[in-house]
Protein backbone atom coordinates (compact mmCIF):
# COMPACT_ATOMS: atom_id res chain seq x y z
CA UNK A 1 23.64 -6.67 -4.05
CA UNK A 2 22.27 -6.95 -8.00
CA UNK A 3 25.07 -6.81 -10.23
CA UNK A 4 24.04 -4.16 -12.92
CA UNK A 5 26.54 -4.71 -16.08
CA UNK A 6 24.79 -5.80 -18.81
CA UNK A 7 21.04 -5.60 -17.09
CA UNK A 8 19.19 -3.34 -20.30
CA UNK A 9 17.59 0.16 -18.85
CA UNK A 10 14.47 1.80 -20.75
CA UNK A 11 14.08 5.35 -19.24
CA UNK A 12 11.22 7.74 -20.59
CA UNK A 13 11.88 11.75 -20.17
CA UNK A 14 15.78 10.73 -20.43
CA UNK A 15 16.13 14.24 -22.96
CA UNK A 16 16.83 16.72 -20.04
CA UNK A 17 17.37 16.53 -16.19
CA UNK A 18 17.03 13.19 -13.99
CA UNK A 19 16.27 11.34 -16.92
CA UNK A 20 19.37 12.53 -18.95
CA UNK A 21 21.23 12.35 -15.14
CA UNK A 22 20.41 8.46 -14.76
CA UNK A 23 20.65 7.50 -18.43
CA UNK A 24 24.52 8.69 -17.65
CA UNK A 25 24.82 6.89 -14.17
CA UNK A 26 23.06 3.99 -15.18
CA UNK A 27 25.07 3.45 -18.32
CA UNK A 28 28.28 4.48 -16.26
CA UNK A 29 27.14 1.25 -13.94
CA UNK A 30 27.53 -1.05 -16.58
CA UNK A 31 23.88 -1.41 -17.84
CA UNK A 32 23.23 -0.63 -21.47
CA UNK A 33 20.19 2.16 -21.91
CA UNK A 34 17.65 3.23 -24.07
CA UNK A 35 16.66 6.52 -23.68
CA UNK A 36 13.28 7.89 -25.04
CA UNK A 37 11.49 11.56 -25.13
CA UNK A 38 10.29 13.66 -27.93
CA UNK A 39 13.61 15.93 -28.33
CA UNK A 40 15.08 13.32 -30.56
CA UNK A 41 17.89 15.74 -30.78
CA UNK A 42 18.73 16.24 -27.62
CA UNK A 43 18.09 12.15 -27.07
CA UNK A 44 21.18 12.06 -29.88
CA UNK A 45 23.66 14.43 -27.99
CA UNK A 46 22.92 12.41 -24.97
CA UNK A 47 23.68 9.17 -26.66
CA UNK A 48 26.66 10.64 -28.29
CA UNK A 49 28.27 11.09 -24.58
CA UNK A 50 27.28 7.67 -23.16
CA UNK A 51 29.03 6.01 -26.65
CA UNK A 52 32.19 8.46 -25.82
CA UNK A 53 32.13 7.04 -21.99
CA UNK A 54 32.10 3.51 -23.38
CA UNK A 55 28.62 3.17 -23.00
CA UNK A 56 26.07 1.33 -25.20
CA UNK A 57 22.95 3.25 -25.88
CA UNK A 58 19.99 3.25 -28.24
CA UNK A 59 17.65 6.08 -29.07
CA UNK A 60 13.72 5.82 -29.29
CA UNK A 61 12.23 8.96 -29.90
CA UNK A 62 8.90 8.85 -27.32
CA UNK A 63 5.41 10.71 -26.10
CA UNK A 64 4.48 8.24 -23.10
CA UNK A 65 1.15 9.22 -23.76
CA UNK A 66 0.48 7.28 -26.89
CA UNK A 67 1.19 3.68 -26.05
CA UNK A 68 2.17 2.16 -29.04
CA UNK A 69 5.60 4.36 -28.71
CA UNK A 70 5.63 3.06 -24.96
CA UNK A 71 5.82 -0.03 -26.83
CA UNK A 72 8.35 0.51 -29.81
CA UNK A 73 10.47 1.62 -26.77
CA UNK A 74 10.46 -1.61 -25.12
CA UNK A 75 10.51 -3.48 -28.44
CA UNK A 76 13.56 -1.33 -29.17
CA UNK A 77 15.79 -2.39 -26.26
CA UNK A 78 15.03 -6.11 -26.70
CA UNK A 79 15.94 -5.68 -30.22
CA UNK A 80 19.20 -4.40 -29.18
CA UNK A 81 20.06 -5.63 -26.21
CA UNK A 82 18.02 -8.95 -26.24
CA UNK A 83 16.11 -8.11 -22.85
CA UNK A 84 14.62 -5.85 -20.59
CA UNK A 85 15.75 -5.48 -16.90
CA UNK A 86 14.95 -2.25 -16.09
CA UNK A 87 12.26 0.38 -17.06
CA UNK A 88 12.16 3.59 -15.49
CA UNK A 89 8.89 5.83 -15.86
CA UNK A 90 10.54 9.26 -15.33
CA UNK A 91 8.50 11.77 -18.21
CA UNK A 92 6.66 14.12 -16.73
CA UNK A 93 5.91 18.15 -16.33
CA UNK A 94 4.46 20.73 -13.65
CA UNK A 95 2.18 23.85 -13.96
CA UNK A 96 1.72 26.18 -11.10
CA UNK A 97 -1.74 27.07 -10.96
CA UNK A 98 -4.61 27.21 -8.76
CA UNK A 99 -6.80 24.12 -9.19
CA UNK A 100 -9.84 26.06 -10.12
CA UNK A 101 -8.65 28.27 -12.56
CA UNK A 102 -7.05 24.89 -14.44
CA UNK A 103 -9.41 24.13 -17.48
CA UNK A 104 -10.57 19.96 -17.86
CA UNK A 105 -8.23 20.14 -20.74
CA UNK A 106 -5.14 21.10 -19.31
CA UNK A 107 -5.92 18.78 -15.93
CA UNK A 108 -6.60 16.19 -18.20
CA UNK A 109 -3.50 16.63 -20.36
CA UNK A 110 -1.32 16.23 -17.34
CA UNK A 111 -3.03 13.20 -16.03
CA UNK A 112 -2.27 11.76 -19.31
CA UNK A 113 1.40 12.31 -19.23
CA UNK A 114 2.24 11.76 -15.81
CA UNK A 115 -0.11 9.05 -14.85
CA UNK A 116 -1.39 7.41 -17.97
CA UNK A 117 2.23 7.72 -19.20
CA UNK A 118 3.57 6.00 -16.32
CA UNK A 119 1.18 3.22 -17.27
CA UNK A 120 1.82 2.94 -20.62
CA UNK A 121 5.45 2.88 -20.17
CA UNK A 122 5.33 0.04 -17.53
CA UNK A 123 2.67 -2.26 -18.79
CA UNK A 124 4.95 -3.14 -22.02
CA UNK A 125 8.32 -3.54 -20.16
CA UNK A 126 6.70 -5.77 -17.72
CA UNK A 127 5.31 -7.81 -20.02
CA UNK A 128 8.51 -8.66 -21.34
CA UNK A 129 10.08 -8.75 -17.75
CA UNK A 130 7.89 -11.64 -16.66
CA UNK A 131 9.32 -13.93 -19.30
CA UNK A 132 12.51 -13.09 -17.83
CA UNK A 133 14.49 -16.32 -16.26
CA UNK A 134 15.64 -14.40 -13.36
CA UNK A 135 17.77 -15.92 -10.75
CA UNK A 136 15.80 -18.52 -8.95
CA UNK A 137 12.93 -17.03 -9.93
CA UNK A 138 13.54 -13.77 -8.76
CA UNK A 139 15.07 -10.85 -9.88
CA UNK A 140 13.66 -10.68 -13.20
CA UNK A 141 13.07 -7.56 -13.28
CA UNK A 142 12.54 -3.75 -11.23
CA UNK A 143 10.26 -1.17 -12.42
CA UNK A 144 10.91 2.50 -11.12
CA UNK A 145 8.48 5.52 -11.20
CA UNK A 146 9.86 9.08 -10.77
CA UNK A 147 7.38 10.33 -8.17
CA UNK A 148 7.38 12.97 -6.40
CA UNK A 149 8.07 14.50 -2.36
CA UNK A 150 4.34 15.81 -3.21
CA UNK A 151 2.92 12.82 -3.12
CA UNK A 152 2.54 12.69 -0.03
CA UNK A 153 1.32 16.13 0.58
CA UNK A 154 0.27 18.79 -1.54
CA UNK A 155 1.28 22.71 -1.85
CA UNK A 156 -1.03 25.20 -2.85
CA UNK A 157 -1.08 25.85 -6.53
CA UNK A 158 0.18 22.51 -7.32
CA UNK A 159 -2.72 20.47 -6.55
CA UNK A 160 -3.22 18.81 -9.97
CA UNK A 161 0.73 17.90 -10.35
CA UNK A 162 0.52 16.69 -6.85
CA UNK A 163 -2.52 14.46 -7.73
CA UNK A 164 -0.65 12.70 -10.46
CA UNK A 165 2.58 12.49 -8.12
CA UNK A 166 0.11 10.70 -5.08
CA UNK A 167 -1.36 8.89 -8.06
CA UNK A 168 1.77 7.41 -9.38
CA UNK A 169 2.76 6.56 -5.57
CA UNK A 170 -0.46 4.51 -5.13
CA UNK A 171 -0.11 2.33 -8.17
CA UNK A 172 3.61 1.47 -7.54
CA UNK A 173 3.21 0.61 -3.86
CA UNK A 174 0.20 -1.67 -4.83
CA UNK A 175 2.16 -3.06 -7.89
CA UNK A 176 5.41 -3.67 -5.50
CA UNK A 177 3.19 -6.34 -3.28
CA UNK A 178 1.51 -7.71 -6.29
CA UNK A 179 4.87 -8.26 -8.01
CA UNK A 180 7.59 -8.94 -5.52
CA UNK A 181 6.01 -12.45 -5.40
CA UNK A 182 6.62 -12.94 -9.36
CA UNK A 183 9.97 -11.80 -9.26
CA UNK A 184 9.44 -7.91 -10.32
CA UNK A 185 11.14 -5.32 -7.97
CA UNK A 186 9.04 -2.02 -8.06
CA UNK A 187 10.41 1.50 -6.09
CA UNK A 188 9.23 5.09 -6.56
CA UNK A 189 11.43 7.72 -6.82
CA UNK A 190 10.77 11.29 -4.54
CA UNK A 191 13.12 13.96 -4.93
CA UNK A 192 12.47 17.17 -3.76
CA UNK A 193 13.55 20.20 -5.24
CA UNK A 194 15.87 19.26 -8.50
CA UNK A 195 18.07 22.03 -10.23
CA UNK A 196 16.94 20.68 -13.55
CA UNK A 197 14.89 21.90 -16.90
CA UNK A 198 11.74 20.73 -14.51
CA UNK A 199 11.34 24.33 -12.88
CA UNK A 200 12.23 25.94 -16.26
CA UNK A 201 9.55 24.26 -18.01
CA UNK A 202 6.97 25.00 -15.22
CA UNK A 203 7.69 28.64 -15.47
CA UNK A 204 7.28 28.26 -19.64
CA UNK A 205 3.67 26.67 -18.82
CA UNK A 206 2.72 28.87 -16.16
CA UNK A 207 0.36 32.16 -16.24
CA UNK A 208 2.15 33.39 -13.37
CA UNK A 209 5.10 31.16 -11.25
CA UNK A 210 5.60 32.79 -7.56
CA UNK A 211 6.45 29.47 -5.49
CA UNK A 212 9.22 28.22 -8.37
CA UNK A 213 11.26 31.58 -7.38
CA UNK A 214 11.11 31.49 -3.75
CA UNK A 215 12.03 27.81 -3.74
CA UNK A 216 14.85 27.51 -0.74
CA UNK A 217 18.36 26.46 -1.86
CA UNK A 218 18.43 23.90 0.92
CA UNK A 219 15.76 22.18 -0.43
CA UNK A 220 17.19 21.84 -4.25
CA UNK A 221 19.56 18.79 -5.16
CA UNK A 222 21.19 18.24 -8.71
CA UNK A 223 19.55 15.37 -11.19
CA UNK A 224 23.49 13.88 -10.65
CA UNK A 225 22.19 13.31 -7.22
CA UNK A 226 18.48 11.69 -8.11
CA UNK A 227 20.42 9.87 -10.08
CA UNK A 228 23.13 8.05 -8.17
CA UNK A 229 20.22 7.37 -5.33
CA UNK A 230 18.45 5.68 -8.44
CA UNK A 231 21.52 3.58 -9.09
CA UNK A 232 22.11 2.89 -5.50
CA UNK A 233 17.96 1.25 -5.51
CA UNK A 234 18.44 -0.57 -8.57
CA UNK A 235 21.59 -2.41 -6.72
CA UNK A 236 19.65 -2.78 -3.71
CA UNK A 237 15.76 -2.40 -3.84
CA UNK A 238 13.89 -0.82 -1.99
CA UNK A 239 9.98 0.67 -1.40
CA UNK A 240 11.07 4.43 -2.17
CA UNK A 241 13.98 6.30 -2.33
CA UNK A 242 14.17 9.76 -0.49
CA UNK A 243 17.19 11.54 -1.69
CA UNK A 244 19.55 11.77 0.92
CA UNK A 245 19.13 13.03 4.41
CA UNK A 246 17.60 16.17 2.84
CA UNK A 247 14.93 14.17 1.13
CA UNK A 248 14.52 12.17 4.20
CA UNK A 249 14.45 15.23 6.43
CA UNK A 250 11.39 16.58 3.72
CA UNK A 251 9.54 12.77 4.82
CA UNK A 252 9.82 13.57 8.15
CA UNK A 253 8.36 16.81 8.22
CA UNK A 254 5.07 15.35 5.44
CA UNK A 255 4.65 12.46 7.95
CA UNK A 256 4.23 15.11 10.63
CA UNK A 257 1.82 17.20 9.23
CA UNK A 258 0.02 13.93 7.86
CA UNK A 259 -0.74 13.14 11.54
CA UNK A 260 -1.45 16.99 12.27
CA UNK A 261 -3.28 18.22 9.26
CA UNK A 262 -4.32 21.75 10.56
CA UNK A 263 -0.27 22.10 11.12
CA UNK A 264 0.24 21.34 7.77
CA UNK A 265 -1.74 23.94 6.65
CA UNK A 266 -0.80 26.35 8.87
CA UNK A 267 2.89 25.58 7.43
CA UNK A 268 1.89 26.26 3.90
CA UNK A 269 -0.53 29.06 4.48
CA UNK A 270 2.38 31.38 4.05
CA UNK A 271 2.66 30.31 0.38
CA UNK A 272 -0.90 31.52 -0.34
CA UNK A 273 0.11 34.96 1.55
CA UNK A 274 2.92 35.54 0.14
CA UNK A 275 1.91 34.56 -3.35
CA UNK A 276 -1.04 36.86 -3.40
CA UNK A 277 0.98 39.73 -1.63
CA UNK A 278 3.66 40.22 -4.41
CA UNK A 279 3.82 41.60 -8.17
CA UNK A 280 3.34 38.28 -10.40
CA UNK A 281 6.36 37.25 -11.94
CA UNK A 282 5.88 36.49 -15.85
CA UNK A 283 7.19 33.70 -17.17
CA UNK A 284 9.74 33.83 -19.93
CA UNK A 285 8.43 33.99 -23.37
């Protein structure tokens, strides 16, 4: 097991939800953070609680999609803490919408937070990582990327977010064979349903959000829980980390209709039906 205390943590999207969740179990673990997003003020009364835990914290305000504030970010935490261990590529949004009525813009605009801005946020911190002395040469390092359960299979109406989800899934499981050897851990991160500002903020951006209000309880975990499975990975690494048997349940059933695609879609026709067959629900203004 990798002893945490005093391994540095750089965690994008860290202003609400899993982010803010794992910036407080991380810290609570021993390992000092810095937490970047664009709510600088919300990054504040997040830091404000770690420092009254006993924590040590420093706050970068952040949009992963320009890269040189990918890189102040990393720059940051050296300067504080005098390395990086950890970076964990968490910022990113949702829109439900049908992929045709999505303009190049707005496909585009997500691409560039969720997938460009996982790249920008890792390509910095693993820089630095590499230079790391590591023990024996290994364990210099562990990169995590907040994926998705829908990267392995899509939903209707969230074909673009599920894109950048598979997207982000691809890159770390290449990057985990190409850097294991080096020293670099790399795991990606699938919850399912989180009870965090995620689903809020997809109703915000959304024309019309049906599947976000029929979402079934059983299938919705806290960011506290994302969180401590996080912690648990960065203690003992592994590929990916499906949230508890729940998440793992979730696998099951994608790897079923992987093998069986016409069941899959049989599964999620429903969606469609009852999507179309009910009043649209506006999102809040």
């Amino acid at each position: 097991m990798i002893q945490l205390t005093g391994k540095p943590i750089a965690i994008t999207g860290a202003s609400s939800g899993i982010g803010a969740a794992t910036a407080f179990a991380c810290a609570a673990a021993g390992m000092p953070v810095a937490i970047g997003a664009r709510r600088l003020d919300r990054l504040t009364e997040i830091a404000d609680k770690i420092r009254a835990g006993g924590g040590r914290v420093i706050v970068v305000q952040c949009d992963v999609s320009k890269p040189e504030d990918c890189q102040r970010l990393v720059d940051e935490t050296i300067r504080a803490f005098g390395s990086i261990y950890a970076v964990y590529a968490n910022a990113g949004y949702g829109v439900e919408a049908a992929v045709h009525a999505m303009s190049e813009e707005h496909v585009r605009e997500m691409f560039e937070t969720n997938f460009f801005g996982t790249l920008n946020t890792i390509r910095p911190a693993l820089a630095a990582m590499l230079k790391n002395p590591g023990e024996n040469g290994r364990n210099k390092g562990h990169v995590l990327i907040c994926s998705s359960c829908l990267a392995k299979m899509t939903i209707p109406y969230y074909g673009v977010y599920s894109a950048t989800k598979a997207a982000q899934n691809h890159i770390g499981r290449a990057m985990r064979l190409e850097l294991q050897p080096l020293g670099v851990q790399v795991s990606t991160i699938h919850p399912i349903g989180t009870k965090t500002e995620f689903f809020d903020s997809v109703q915000n951006r959304s024309k019309v959000s049906q599947l976000i209000q029929h979402t079934p309880d059983r299938f919705m975990q806290t960011g506290d829980f994302v969180a401590a499975c996080t912690v648990r990975c960065l203690k003992r690494p592994r590929p990916e980390v499906w949230t508890g048997f729940r998440g793992k349940f979730v696998l099951f059933g994608m790897s079923v209709t992987t093998l069986f695609p016409r069941l899959g879609d049989l599964t999620v026709k429903g969606m469609v039906n009852r999507r179309l067959s009910q009043k649209p629900v506006t999102p809040p203004s």
